[in-house]
C-alpha atoms as a PDB file:
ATOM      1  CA  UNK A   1     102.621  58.848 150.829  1.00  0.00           C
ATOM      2  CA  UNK A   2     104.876  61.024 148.817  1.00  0.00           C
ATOM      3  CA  UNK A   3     103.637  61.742 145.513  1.00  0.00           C
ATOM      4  CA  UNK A   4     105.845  59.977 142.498  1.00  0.00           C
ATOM      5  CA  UNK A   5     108.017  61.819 140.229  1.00  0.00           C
ATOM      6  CA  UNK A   6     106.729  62.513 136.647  1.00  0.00           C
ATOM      7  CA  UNK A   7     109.703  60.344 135.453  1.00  0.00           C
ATOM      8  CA  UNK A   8     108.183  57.495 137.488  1.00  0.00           C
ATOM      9  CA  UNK A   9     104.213  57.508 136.529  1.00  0.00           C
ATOM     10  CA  UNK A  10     103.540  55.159 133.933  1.00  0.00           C
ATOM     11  CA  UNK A  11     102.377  56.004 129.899  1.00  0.00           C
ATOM     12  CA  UNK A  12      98.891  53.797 129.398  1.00  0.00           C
ATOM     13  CA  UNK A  13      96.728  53.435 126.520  1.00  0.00           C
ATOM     14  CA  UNK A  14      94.042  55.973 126.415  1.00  0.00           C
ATOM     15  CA  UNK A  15      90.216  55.013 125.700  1.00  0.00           C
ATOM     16  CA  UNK A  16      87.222  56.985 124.775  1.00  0.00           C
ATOM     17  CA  UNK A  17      86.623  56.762 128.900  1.00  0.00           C
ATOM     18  CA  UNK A  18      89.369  59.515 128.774  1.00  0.00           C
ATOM     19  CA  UNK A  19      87.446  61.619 126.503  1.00  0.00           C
ATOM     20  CA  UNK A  20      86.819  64.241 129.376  1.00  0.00           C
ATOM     21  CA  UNK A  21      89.914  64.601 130.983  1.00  0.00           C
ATOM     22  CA  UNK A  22      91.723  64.844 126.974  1.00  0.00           C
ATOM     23  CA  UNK A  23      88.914  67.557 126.813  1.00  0.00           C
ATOM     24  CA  UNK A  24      90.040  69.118 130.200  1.00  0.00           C
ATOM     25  CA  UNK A  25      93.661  69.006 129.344  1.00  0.00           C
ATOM     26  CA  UNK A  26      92.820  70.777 125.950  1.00  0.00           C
ATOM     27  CA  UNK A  27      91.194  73.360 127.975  1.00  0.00           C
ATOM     28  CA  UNK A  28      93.984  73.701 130.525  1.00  0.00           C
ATOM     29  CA  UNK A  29      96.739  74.531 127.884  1.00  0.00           C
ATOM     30  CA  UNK A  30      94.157  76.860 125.988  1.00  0.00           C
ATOM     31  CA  UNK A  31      92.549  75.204 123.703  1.00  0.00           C
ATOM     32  CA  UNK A  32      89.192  74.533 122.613  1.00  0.00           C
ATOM     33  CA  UNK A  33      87.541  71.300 124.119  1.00  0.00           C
ATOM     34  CA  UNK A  34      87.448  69.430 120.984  1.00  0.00           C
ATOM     35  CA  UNK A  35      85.314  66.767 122.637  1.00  0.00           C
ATOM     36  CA  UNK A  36      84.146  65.382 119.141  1.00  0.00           C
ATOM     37  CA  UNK A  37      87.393  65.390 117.334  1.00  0.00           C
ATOM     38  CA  UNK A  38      89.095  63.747 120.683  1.00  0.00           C
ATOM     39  CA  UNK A  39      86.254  61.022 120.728  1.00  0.00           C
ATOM     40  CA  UNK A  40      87.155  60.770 116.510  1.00  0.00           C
ATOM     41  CA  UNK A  41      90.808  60.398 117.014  1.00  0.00           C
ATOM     42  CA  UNK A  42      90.373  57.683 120.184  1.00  0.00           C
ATOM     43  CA  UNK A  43      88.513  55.749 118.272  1.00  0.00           C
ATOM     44  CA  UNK A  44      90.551  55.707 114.669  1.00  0.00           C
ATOM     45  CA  UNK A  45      93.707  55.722 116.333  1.00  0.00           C
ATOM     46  CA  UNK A  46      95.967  55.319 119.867  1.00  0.00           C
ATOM     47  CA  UNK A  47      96.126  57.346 122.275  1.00  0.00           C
ATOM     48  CA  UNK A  48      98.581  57.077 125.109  1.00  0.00           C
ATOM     49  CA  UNK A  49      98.577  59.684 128.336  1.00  0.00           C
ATOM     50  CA  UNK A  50     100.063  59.926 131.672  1.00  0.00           C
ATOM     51  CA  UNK A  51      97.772  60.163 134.746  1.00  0.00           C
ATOM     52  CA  UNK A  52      97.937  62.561 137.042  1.00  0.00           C
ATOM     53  CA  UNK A  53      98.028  61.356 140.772  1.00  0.00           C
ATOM     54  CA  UNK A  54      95.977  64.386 141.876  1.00  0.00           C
ATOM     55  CA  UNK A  55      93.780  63.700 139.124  1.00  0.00           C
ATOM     56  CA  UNK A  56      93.061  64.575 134.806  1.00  0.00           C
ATOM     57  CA  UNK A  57      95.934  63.874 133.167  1.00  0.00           C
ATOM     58  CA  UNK A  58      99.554  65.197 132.927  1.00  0.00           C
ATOM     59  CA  UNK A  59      99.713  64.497 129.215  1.00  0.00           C
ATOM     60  CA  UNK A  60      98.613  62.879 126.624  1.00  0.00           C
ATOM     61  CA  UNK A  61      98.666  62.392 122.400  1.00  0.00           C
ATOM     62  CA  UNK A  62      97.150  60.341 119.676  1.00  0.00           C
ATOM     63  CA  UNK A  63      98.770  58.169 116.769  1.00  0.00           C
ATOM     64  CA  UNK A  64      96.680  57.407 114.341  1.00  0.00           C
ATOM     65  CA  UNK A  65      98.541  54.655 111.570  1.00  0.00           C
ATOM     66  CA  UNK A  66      97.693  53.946 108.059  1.00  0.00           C
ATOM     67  CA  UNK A  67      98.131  51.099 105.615  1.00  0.00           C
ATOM     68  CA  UNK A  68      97.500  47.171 105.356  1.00  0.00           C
ATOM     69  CA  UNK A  69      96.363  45.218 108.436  1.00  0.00           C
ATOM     70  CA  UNK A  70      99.545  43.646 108.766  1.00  0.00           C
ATOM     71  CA  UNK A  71     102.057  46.389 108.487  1.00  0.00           C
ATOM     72  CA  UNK A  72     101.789  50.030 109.462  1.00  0.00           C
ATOM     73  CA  UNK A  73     103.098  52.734 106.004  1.00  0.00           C
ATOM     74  CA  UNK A  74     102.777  55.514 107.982  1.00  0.00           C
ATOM     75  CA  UNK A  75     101.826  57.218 111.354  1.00  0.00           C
ATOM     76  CA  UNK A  76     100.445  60.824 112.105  1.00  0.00           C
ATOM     77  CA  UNK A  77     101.256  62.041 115.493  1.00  0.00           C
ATOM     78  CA  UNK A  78      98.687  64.330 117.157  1.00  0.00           C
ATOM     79  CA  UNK A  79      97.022  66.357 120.127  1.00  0.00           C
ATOM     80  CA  UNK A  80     100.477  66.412 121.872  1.00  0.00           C
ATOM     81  CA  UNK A  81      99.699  68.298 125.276  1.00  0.00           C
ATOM     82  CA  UNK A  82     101.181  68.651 128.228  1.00  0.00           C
ATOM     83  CA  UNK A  83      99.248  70.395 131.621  1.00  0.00           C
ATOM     84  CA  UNK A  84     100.421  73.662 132.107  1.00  0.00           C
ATOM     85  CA  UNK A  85     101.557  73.051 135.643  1.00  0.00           C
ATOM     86  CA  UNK A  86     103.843  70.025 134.335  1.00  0.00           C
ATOM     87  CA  UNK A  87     105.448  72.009 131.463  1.00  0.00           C
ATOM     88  CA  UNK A  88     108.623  72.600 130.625  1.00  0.00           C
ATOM     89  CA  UNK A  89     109.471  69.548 132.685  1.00  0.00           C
ATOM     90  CA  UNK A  90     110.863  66.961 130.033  1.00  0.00           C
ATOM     91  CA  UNK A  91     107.266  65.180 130.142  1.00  0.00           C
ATOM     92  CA  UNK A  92     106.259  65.698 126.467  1.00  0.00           C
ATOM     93  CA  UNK A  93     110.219  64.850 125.420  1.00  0.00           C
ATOM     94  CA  UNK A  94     109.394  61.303 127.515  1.00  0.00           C
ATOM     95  CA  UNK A  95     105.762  60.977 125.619  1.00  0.00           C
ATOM     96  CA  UNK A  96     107.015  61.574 121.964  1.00  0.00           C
ATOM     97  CA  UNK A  97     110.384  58.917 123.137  1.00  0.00           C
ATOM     98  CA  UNK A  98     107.619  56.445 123.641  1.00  0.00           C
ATOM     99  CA  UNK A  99     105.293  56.607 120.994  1.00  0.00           C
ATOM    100  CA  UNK A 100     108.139  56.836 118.749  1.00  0.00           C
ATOM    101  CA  UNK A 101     109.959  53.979 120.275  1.00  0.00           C
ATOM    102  CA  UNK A 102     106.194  51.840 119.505  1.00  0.00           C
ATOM    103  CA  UNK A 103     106.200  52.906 116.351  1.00  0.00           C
ATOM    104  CA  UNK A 104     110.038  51.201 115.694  1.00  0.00           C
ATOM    105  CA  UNK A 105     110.654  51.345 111.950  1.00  0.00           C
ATOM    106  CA  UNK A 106     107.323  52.897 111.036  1.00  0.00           C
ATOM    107  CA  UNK A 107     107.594  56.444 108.977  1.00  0.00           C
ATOM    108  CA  UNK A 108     105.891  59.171 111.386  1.00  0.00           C
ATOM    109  CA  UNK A 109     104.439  62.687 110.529  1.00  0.00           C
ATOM    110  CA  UNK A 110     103.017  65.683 112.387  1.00  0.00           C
ATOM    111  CA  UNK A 111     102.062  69.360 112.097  1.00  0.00           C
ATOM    112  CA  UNK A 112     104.332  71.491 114.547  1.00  0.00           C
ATOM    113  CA  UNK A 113     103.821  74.464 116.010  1.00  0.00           C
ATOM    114  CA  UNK A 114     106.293  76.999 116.610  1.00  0.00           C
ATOM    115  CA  UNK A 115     106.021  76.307 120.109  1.00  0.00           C
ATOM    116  CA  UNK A 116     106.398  72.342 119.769  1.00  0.00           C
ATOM    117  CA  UNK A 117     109.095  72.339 116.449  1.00  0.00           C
ATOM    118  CA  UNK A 118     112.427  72.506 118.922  1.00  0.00           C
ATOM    119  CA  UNK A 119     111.288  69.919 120.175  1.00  0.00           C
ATOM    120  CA  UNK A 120     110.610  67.597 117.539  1.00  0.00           C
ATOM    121  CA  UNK A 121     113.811  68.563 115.995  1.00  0.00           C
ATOM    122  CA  UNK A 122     115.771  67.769 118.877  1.00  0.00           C
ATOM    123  CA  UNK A 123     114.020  64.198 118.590  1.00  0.00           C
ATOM    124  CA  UNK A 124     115.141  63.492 114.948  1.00  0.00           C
ATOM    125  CA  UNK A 125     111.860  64.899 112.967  1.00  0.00           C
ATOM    126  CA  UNK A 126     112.313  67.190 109.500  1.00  0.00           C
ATOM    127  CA  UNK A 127     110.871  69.967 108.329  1.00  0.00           C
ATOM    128  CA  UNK A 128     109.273  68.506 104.707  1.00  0.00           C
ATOM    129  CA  UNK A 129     106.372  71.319 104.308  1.00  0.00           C
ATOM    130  CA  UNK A 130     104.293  73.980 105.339  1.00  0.00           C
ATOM    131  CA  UNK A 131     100.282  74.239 106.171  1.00  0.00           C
ATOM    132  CA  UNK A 132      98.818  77.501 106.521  1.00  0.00           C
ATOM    133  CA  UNK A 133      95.462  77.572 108.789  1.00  0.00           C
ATOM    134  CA  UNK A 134      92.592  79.995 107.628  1.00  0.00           C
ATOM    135  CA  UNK A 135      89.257  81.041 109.186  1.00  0.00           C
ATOM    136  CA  UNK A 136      86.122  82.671 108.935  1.00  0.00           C
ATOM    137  CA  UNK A 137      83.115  83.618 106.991  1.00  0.00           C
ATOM    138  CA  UNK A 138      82.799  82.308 103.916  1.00  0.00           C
ATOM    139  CA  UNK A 139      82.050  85.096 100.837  1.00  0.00           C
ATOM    140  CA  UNK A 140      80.345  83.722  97.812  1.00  0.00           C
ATOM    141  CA  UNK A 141      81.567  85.017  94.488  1.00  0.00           C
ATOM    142  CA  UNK A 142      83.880  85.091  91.856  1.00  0.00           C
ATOM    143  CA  UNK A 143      83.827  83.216  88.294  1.00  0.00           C
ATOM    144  CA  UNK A 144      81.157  80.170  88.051  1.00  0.00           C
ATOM    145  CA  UNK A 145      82.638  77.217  88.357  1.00  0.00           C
ATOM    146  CA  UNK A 146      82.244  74.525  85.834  1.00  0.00           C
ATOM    147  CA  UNK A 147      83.092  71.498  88.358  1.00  0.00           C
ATOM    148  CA  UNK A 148      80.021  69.565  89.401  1.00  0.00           C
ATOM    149  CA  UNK A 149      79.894  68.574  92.848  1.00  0.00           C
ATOM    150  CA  UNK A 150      77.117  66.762  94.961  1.00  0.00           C
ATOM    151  CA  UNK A 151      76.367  64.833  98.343  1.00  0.00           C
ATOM    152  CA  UNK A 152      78.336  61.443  98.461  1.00  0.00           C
ATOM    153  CA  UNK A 153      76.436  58.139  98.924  1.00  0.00           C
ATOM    154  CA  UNK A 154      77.444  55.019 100.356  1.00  0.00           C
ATOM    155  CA  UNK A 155      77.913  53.778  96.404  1.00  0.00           C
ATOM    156  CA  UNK A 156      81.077  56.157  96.266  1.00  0.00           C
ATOM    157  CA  UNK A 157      82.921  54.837  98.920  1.00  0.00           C
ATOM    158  CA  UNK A 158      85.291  52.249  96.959  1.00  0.00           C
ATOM    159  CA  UNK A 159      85.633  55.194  94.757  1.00  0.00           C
ATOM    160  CA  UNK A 160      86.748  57.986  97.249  1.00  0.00           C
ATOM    161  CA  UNK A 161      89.437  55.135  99.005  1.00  0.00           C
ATOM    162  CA  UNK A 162      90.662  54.312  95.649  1.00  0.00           C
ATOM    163  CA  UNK A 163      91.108  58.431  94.914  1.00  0.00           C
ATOM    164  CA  UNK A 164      92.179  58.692  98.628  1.00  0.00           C
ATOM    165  CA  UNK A 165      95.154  56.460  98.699  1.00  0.00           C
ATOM    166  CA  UNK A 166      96.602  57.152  95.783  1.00  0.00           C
ATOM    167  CA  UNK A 167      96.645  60.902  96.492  1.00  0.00           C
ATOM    168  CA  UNK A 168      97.613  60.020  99.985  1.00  0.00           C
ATOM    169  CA  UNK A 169     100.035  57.490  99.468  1.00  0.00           C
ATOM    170  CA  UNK A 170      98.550  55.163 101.976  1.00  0.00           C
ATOM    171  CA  UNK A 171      95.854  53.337 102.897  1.00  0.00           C
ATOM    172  CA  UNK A 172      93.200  55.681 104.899  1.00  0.00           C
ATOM    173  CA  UNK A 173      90.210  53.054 104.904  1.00  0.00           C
ATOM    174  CA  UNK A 174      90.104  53.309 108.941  1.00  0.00           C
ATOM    175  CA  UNK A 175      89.677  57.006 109.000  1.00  0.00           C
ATOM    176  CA  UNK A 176      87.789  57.271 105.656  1.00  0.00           C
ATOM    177  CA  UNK A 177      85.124  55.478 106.459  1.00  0.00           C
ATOM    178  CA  UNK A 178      84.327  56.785 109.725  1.00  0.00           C
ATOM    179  CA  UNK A 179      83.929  60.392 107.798  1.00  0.00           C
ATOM    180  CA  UNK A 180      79.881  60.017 107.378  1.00  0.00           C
ATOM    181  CA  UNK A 181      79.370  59.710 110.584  1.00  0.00           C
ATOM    182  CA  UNK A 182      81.788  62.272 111.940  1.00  0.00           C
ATOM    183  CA  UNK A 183      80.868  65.285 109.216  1.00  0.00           C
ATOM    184  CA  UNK A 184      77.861  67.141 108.767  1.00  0.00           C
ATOM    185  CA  UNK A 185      78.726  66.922 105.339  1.00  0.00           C
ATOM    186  CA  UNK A 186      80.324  64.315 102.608  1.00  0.00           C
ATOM    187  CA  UNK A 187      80.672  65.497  99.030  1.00  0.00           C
ATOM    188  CA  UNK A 188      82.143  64.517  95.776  1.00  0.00           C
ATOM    189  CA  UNK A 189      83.603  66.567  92.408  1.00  0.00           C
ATOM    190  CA  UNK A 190      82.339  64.714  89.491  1.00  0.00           C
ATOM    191  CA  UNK A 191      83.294  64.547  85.939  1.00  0.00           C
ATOM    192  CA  UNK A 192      81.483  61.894  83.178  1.00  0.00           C
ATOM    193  CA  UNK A 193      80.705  59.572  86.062  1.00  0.00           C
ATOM    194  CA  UNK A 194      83.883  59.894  87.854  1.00  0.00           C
ATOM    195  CA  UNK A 195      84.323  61.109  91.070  1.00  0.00           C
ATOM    196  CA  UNK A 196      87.789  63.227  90.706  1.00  0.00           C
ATOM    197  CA  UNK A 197      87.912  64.880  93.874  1.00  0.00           C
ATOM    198  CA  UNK A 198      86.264  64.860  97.747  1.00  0.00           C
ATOM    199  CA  UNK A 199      85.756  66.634 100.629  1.00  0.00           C
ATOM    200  CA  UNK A 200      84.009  67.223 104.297  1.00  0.00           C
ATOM    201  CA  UNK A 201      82.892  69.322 106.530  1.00  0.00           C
ATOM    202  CA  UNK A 202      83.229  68.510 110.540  1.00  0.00           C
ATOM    203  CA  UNK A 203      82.254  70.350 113.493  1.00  0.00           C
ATOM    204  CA  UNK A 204      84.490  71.665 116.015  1.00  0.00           C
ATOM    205  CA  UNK A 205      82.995  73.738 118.853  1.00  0.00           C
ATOM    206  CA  UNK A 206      81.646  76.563 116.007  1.00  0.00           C
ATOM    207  CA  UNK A 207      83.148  76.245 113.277  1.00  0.00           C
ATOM    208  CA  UNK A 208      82.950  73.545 110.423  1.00  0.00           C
ATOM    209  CA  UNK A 209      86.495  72.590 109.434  1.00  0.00           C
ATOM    210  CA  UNK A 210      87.211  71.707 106.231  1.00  0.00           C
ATOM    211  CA  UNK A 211      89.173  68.596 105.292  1.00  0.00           C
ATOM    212  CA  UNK A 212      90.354  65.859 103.693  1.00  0.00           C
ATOM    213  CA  UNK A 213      90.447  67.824 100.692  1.00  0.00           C
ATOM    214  CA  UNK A 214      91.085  65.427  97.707  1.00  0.00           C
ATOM    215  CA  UNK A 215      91.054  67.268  94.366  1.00  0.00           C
ATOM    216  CA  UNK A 216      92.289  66.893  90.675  1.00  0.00           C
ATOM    217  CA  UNK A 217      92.873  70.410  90.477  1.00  0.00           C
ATOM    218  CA  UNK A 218      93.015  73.672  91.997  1.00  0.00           C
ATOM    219  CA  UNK A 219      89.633  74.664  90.111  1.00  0.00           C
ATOM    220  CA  UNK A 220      87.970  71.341  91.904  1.00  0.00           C
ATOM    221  CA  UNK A 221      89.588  72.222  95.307  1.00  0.00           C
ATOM    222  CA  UNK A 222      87.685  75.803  95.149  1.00  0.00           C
ATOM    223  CA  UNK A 223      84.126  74.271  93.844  1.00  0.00           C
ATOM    224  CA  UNK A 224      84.515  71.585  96.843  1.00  0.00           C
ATOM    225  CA  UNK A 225      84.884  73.882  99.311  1.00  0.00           C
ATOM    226  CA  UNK A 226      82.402  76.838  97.919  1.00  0.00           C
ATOM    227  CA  UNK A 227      79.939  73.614  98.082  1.00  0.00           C
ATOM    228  CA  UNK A 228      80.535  73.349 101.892  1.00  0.00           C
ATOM    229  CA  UNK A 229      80.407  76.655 102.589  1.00  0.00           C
ATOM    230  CA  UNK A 230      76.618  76.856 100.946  1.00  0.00           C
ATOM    231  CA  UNK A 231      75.106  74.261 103.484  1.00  0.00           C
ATOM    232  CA  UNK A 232      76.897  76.152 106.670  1.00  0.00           C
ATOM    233  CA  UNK A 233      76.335  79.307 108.685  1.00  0.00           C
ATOM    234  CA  UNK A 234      79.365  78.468 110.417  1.00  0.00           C
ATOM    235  CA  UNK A 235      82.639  79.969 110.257  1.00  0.00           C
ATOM    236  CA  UNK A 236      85.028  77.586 107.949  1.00  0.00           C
ATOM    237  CA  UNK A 237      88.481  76.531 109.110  1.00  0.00           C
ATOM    238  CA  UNK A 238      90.978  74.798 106.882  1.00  0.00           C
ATOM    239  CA  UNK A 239      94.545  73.917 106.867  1.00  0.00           C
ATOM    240  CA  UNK A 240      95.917  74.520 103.297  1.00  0.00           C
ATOM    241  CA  UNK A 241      99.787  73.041 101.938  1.00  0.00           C
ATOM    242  CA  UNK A 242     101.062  76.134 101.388  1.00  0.00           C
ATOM    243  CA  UNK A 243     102.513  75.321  97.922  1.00  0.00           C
ATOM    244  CA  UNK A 244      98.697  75.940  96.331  1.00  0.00           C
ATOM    245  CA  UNK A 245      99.349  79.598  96.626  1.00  0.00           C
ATOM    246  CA  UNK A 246      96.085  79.859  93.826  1.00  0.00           C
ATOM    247  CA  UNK A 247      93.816  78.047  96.230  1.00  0.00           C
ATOM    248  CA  UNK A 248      95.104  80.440  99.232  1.00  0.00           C
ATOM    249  CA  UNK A 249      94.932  83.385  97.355  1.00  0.00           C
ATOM    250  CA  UNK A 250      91.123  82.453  96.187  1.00  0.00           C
ATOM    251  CA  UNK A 251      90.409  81.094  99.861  1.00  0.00           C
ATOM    252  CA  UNK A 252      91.430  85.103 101.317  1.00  0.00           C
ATOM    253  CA  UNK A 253      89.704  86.543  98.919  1.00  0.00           C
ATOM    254  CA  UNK A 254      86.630  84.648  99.649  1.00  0.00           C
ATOM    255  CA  UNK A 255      86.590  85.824 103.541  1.00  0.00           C
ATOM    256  CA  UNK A 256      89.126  83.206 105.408  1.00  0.00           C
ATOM    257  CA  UNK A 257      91.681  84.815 107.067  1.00  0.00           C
ATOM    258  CA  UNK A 258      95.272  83.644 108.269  1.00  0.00           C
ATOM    259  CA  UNK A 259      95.433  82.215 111.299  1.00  0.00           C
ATOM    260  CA  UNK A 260      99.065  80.609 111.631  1.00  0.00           C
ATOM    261  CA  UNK A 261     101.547  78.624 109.858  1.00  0.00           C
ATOM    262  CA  UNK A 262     102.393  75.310 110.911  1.00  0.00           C
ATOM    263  CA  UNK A 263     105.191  73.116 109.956  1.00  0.00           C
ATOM    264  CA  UNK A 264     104.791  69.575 108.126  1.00  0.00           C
ATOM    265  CA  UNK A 265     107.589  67.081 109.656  1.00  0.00           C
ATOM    266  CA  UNK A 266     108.919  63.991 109.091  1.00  0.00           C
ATOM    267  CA  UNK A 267     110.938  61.320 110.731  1.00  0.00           C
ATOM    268  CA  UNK A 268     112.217  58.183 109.083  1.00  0.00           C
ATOM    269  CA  UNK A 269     111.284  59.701 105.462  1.00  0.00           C
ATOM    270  CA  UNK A 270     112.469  62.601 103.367  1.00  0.00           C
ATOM    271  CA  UNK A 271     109.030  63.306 102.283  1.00  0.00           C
ATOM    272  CA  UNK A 272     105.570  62.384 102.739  1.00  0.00           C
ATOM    273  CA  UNK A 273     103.980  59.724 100.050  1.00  0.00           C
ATOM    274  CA  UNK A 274     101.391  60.204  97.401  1.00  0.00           C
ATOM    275  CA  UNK A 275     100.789  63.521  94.912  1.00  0.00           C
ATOM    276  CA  UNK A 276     100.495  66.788  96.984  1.00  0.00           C
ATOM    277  CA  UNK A 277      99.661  68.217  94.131  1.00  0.00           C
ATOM    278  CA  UNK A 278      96.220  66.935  94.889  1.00  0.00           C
ATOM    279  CA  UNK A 279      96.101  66.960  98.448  1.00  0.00           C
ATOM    280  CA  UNK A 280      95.103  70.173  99.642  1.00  0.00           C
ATOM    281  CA  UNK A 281      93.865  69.573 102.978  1.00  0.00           C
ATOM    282  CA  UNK A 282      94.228  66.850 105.782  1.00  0.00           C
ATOM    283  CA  UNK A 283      91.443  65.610 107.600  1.00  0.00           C
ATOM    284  CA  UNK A 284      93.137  67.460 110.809  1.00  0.00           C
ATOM    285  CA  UNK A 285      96.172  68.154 111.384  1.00  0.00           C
ATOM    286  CA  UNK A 286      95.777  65.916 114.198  1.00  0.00           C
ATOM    287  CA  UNK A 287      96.133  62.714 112.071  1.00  0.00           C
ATOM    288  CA  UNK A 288      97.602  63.440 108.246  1.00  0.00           C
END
């Protein structure tokens, strides 16, 4: 029997049964495995793949959507990968068509690489931001900082989804609350009994990424994130907006070094919602 055309095989919902092969096809295009932020992202969002006849997958990508039961505000488009012997072959152009064509009138985002942006363009997404990625050890030092911070509690989650979607413009409560059992750590900035800022730490292969990152200020952003860093041996990796040049700046100094810069785009909206001025981090730039 011949073997179909990639225009022919059919795009299917993926499940957390397809946690291996989204793992192998991670692996194929260079990536790290990812196995617990794929099993995250499965389960918060939708994923969607083509099978390969020959087995694994051809390609495959995650939505994850945010806002009231009943209507979709926005969707984050991740993990778009295509196997390295079906690339440059028009399969990732046919994935995004469908997932955006599901989506119909809802407002999409999604970090681009230089690699991926052409694409996207060509497809009718904008270029709205910038996110710079940083790594590694994790110096202490500089100035003490005032901002008191400590492990979150169950008691603080209507607190942290209130903070979360009006920094965030939309309503996160899916992804939110699957955070304690998906980071290592969970804490709050706190000010007179008010939590005013949040943050996690999640593993990925060996480091401990960093994000959300929900902050009043920049001075809150840094005493979240020196907080982390304290409980951890592991290398940190972040994703900062790169319009909080003072956070950047502090984050270098501290021992995280550049990585790459990826672009923040659009489609159906000029800009994203909510106050970036106290977002500093997603929770990956896999899903906003």
């Amino acid at each position: 029997m011949p073997t179909p055309s990639l225009a022919a095989l059919p795009i299917r919902r993926l499940t957390l049964h397809d946690l291996s092969s989204c793992a192998d096809l991670s692996e194929d295009r260079g990536w790290p495995r990812e196995e617990h932020k794929w099993g995250f992202l499965l389960t918060a969002g939708k994923g969607y793949g083509i099978d390969d006849p020959d087995g694994g997958l051809v390609a495959a990508c995650v939505v994850t959507e945010y806002g009231s039961w009943e209507r979709s505000s926005l969707g984050a488009i991740g993990m778009v990968l295509v196997a390295g012997r079906h690339a440059r072959q028009g399969v990732g152009r046919r994935l995004m068509r469908h997932v955006v064509s599901l989506m119909d009138t809802t407002p999409l985002t999604l970090y681009a690489t230089p690699f991926g942006r052409p694409l996207y363009e060509e497809l009718g997404f904008k270029m709205t931001g910038r996110s710079e990625m940083l790594r590694g050890h994790f110096a202490p030092g500089g100035p003490e900082c005032r901002v008191a911070t400590r492990a979150a509690v169950a008691e603080d989650l209507p607190a942290m989804l209130r903070l979360d979607q009006e920094v965030f413009g939309a309503d996160r409560t899916s992804l939110i609350t699957r955070l304690p059992s998906f980071a290592d750590q969970l804490r709050v900035a706190e000010e007179d009994g008010r939590i005013i800022g949040y943050t996690a730490a999640w593993p990925n292969m060996d480091t401990h990424v960093v994000g959300p990152l929900i902050a009043r200020d920049t001075e809150t952003a840094m005493a979240l994130i020196a907080s982390l860093a304290a409980r951890t041996h592991r290398p940190l990796r972040t994703d900062i907006d790169v319009r909080h040049e003072e956070l950047l700046s502090w984050a270098r100094a501290r021992g995280l070094a550049p990585v790459t810069v990826n672009a923040v785009m659009t489609y159906g909206i000029t800009d994203l919602p909510g106050d970036w001025r106290r977002r500093f981090a997603p929770l990956t730039v896999a899903a906003g």
